[in-house]
PDB file of N, CA and C in Angstrom:
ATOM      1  N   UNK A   1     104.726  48.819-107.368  1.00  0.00           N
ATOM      2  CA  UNK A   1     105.325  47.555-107.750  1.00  0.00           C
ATOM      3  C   UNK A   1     106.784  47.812-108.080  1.00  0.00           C
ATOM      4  N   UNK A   2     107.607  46.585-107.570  1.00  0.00           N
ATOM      5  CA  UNK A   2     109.188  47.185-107.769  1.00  0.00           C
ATOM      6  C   UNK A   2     109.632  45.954-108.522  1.00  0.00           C
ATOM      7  N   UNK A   3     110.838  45.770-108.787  1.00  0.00           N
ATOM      8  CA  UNK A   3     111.857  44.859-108.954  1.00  0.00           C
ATOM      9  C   UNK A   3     112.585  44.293-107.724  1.00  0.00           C
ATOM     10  N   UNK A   4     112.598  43.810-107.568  1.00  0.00           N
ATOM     11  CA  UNK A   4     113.369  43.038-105.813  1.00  0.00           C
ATOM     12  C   UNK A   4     115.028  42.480-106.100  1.00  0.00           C
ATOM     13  N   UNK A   5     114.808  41.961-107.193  1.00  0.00           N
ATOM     14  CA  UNK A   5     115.867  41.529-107.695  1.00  0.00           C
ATOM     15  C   UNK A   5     116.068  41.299-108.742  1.00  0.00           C
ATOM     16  N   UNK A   6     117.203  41.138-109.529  1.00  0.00           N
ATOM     17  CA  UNK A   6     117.357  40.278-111.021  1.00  0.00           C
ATOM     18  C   UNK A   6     118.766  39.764-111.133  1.00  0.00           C
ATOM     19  N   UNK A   7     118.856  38.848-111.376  1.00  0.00           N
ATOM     20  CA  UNK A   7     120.319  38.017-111.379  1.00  0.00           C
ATOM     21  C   UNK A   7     120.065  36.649-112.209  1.00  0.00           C
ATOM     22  N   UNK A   8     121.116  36.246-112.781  1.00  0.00           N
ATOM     23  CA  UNK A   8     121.217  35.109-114.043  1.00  0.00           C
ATOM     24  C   UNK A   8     121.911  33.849-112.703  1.00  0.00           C
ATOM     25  N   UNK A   9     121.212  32.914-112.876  1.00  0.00           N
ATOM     26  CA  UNK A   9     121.639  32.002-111.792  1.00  0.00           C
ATOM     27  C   UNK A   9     121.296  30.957-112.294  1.00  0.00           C
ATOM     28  N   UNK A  10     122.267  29.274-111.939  1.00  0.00           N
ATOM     29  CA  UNK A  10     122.405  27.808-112.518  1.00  0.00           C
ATOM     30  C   UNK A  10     122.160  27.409-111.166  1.00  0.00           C
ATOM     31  N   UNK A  11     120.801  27.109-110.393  1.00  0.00           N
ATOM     32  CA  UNK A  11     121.311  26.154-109.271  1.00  0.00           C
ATOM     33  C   UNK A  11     121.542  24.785-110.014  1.00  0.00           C
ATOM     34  N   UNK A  12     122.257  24.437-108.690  1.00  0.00           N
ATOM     35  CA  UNK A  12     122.574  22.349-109.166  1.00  0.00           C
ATOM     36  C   UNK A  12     121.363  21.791-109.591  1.00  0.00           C
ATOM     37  N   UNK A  13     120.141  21.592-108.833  1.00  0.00           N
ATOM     38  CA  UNK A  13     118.645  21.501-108.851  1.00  0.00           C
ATOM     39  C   UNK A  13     117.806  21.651-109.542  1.00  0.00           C
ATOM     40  N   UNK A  14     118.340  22.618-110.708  1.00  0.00           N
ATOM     41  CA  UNK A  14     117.366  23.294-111.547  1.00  0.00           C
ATOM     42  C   UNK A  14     117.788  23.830-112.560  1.00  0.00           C
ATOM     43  N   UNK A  15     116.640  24.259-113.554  1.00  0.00           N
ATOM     44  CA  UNK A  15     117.284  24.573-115.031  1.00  0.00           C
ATOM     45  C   UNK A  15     118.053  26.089-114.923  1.00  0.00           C
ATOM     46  N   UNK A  16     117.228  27.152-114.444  1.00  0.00           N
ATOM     47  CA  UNK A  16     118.344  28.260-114.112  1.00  0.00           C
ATOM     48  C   UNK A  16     118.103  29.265-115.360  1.00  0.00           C
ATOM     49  N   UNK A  17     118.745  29.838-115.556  1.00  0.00           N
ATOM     50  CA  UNK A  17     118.556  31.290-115.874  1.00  0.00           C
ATOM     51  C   UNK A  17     118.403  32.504-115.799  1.00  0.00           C
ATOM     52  N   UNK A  18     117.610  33.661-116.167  1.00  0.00           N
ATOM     53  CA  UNK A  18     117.195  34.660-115.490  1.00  0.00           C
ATOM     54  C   UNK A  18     116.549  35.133-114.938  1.00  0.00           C
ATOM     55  N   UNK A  19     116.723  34.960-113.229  1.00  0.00           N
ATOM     56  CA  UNK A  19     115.882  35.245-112.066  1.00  0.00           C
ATOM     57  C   UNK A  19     115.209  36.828-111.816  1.00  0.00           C
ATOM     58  N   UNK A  20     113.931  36.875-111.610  1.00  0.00           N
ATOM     59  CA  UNK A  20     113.349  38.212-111.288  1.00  0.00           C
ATOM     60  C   UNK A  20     111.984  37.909-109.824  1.00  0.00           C
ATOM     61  N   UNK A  21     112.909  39.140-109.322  1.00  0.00           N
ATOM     62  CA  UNK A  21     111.836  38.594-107.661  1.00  0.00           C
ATOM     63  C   UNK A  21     110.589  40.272-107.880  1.00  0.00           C
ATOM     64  N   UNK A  22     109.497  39.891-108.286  1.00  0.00           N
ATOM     65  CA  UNK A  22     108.562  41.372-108.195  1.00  0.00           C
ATOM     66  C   UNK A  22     107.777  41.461-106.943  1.00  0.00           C
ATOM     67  N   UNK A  23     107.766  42.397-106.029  1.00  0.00           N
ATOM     68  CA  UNK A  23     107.028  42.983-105.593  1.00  0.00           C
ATOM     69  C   UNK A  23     105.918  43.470-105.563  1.00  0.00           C
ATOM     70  N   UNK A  24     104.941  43.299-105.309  1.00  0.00           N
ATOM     71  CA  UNK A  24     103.739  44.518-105.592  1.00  0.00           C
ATOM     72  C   UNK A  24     102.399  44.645-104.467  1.00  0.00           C
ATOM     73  N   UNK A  25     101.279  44.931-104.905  1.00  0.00           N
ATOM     74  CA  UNK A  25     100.128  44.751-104.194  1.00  0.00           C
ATOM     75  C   UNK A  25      99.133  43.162-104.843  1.00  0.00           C
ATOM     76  N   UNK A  26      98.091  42.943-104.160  1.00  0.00           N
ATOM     77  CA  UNK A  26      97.830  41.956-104.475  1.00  0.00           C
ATOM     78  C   UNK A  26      97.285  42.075-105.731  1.00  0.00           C
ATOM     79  N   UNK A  27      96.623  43.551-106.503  1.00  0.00           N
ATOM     80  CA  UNK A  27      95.777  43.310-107.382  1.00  0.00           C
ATOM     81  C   UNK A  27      97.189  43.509-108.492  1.00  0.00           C
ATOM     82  N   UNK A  28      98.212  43.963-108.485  1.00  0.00           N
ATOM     83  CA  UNK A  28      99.423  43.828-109.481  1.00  0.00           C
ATOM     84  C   UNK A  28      99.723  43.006-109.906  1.00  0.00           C
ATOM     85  N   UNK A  29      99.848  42.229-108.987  1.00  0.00           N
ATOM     86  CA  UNK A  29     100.201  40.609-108.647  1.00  0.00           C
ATOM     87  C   UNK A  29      99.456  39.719-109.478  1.00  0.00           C
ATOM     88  N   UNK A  30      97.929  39.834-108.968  1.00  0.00           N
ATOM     89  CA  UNK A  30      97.054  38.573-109.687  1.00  0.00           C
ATOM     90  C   UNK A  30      96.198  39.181-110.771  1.00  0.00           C
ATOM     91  N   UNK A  31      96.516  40.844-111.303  1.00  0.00           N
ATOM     92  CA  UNK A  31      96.033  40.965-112.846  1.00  0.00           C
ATOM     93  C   UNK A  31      97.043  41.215-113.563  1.00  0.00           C
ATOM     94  N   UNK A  32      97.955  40.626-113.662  1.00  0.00           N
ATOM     95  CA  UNK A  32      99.106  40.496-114.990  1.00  0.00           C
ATOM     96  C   UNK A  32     100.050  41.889-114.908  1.00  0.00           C
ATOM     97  N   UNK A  33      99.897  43.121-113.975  1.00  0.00           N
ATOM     98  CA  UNK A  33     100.884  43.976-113.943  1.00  0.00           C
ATOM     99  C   UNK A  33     102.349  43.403-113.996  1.00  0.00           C
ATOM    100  N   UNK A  34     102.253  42.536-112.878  1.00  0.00           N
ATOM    101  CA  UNK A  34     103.578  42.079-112.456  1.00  0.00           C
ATOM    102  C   UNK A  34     104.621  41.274-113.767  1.00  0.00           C
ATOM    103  N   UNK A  35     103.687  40.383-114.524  1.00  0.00           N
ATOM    104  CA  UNK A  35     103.621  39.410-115.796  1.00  0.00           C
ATOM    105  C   UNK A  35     104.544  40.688-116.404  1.00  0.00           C
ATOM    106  N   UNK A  36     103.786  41.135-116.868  1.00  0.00           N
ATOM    107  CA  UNK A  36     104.395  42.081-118.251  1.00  0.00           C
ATOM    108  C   UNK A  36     105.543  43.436-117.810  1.00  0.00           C
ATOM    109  N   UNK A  37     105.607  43.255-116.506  1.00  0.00           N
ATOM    110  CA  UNK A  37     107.240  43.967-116.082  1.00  0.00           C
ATOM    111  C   UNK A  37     107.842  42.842-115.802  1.00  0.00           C
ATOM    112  N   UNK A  38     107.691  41.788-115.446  1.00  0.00           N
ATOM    113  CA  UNK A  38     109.059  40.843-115.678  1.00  0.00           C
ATOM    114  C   UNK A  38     109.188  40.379-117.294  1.00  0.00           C
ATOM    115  N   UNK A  39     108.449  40.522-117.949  1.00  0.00           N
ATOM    116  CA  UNK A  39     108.743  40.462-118.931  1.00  0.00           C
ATOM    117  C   UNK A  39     109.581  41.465-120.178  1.00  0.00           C
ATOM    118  N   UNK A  40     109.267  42.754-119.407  1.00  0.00           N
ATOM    119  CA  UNK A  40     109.911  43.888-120.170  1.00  0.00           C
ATOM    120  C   UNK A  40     111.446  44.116-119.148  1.00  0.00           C
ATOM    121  N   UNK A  41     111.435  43.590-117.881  1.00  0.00           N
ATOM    122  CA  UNK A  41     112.892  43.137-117.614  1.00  0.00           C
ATOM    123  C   UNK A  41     113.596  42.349-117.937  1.00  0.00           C
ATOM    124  N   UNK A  42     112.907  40.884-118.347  1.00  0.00           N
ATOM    125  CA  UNK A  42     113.541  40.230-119.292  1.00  0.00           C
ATOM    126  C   UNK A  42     114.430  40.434-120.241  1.00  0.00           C
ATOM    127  N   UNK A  43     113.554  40.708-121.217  1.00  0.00           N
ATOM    128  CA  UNK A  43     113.876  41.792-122.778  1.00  0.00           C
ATOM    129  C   UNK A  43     115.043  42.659-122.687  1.00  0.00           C
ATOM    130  N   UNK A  44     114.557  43.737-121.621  1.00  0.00           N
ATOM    131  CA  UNK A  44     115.786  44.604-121.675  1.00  0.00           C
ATOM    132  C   UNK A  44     117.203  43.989-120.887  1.00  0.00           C
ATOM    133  N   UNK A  45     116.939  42.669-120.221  1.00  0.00           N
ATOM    134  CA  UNK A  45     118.283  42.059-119.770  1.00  0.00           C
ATOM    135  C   UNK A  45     119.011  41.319-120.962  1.00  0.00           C
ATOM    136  N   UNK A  46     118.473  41.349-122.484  1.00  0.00           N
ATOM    137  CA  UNK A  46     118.848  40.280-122.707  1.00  0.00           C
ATOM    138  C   UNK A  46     118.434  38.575-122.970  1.00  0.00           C
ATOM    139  N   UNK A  47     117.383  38.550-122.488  1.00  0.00           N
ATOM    140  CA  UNK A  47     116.865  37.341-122.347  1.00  0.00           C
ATOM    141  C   UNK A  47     115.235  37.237-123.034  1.00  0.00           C
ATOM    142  N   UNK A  48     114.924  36.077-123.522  1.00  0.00           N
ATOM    143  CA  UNK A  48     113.812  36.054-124.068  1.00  0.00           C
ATOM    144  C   UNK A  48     112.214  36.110-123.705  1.00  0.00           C
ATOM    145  N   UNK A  49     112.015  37.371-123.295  1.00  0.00           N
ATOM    146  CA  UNK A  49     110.907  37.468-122.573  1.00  0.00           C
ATOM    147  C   UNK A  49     109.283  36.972-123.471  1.00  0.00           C
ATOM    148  N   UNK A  50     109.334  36.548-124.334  1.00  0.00           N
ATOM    149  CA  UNK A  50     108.022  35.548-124.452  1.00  0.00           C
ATOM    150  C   UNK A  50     108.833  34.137-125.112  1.00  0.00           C
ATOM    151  N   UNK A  51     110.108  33.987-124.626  1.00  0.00           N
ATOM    152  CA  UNK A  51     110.413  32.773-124.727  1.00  0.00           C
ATOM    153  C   UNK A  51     109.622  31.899-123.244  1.00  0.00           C
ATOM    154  N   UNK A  52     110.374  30.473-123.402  1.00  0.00           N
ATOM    155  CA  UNK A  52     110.520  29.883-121.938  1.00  0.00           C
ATOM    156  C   UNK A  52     110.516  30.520-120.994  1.00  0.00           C
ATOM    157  N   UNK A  53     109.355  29.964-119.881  1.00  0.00           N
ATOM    158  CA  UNK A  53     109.707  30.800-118.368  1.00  0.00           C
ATOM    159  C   UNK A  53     108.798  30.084-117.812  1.00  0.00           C
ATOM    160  N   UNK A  54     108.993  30.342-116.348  1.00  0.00           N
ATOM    161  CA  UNK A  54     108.431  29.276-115.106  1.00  0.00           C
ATOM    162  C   UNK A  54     108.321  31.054-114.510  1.00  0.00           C
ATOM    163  N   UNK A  55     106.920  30.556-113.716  1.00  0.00           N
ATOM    164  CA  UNK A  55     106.410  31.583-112.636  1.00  0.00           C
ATOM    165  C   UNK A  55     106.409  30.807-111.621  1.00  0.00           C
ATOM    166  N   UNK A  56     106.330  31.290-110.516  1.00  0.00           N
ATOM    167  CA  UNK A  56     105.693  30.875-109.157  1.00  0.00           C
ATOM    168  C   UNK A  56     106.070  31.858-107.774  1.00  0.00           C
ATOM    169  N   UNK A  57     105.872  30.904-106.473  1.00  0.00           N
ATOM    170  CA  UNK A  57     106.129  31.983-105.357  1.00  0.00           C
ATOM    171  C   UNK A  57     106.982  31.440-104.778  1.00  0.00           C
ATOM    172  N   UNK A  58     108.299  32.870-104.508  1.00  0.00           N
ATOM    173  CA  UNK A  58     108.960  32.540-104.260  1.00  0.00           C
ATOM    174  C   UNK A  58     108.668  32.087-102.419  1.00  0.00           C
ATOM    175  N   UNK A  59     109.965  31.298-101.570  1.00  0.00           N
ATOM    176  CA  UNK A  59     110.142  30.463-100.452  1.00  0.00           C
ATOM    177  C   UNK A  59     110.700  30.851 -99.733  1.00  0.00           C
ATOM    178  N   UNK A  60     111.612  31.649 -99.681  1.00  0.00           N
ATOM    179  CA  UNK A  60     112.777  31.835 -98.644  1.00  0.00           C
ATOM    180  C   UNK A  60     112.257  32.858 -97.501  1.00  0.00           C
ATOM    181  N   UNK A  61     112.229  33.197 -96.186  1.00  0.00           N
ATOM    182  CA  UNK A  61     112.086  34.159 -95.141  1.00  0.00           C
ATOM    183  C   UNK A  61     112.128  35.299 -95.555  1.00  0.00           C
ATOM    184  N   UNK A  62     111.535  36.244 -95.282  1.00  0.00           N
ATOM    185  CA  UNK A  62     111.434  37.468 -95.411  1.00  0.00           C
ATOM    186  C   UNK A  62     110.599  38.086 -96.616  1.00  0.00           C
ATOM    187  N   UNK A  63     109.975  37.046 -97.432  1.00  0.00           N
ATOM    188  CA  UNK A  63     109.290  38.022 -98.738  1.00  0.00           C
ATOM    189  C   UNK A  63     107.947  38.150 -98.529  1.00  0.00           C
ATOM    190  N   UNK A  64     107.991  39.259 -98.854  1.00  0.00           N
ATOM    191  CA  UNK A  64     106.424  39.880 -98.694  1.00  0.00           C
ATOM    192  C   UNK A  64     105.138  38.789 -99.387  1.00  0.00           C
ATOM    193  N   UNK A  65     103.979  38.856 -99.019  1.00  0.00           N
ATOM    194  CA  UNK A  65     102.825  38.106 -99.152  1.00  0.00           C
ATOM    195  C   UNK A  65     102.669  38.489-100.851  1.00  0.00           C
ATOM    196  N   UNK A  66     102.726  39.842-101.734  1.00  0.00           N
ATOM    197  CA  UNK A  66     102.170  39.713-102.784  1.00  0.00           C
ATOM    198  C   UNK A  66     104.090  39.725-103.787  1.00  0.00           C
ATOM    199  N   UNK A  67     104.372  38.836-103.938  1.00  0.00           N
ATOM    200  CA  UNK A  67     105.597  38.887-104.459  1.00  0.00           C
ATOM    201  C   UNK A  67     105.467  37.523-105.721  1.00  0.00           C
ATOM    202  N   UNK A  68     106.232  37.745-107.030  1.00  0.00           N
ATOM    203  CA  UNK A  68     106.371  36.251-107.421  1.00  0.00           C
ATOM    204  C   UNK A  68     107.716  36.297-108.200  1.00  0.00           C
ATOM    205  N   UNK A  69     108.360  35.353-108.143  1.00  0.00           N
ATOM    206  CA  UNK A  69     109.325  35.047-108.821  1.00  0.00           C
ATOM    207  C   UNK A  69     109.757  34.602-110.424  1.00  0.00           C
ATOM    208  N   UNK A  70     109.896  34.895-111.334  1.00  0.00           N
ATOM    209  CA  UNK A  70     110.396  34.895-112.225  1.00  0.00           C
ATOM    210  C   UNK A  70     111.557  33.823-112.875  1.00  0.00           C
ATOM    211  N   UNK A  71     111.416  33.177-113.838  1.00  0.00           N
ATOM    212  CA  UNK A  71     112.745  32.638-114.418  1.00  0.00           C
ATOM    213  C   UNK A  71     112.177  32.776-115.764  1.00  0.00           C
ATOM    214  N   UNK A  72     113.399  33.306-116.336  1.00  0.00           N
ATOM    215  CA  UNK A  72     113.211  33.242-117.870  1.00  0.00           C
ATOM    216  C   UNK A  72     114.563  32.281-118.334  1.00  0.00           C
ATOM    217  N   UNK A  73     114.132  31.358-119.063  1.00  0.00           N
ATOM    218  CA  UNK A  73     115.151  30.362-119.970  1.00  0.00           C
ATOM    219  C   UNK A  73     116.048  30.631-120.707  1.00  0.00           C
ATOM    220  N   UNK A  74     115.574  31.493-121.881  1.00  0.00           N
ATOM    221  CA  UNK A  74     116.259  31.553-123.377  1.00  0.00           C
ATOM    222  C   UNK A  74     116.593  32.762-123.723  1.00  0.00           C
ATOM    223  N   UNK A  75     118.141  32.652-123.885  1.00  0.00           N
ATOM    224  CA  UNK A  75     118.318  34.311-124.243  1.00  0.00           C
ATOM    225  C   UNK A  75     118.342  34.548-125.785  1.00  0.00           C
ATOM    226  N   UNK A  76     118.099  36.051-125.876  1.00  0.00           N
ATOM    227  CA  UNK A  76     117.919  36.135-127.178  1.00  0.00           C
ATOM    228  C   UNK A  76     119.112  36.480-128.134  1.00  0.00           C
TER     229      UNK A  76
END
């Protein structure tokens, strides 16, 4: 399981904050591995990792089948 990305981003569209794209296998993915490293990337970015946050999958071309995206809200 990796980190794909992390970057602090405002789209026009949306509330925004700190973006994290994870990688992994499917069982990383759908038993909370993935959860609690975006969350300890959170933290160590700065940002409130059991604050506010939206999960889901990310959309754009090219991302692998077991991947999810990250936003955390509130920094600390």
């Amino acid at each position: 399981m990796k980190v794909r990305e992390t970057r602090v981003i405002y789209p026009i569209n949306g509330r925004g904050g700190l973006y994290i794209l994870i990688e992994g296998t499917q069982e990383e993915v759908y038993k909370g591995s993935a959860d609690r490293m975006a969350i300890e990337t959170a933290n160590r970015n700065g940002w409130k990792g059991d604050g506010e946050a939206s999960i889901g999958i990310p959309t754009r071309v090219g991302v692998q089948l077991y991947t999810r995206a990250y936003w955390f809200h509130e920094k600390q």
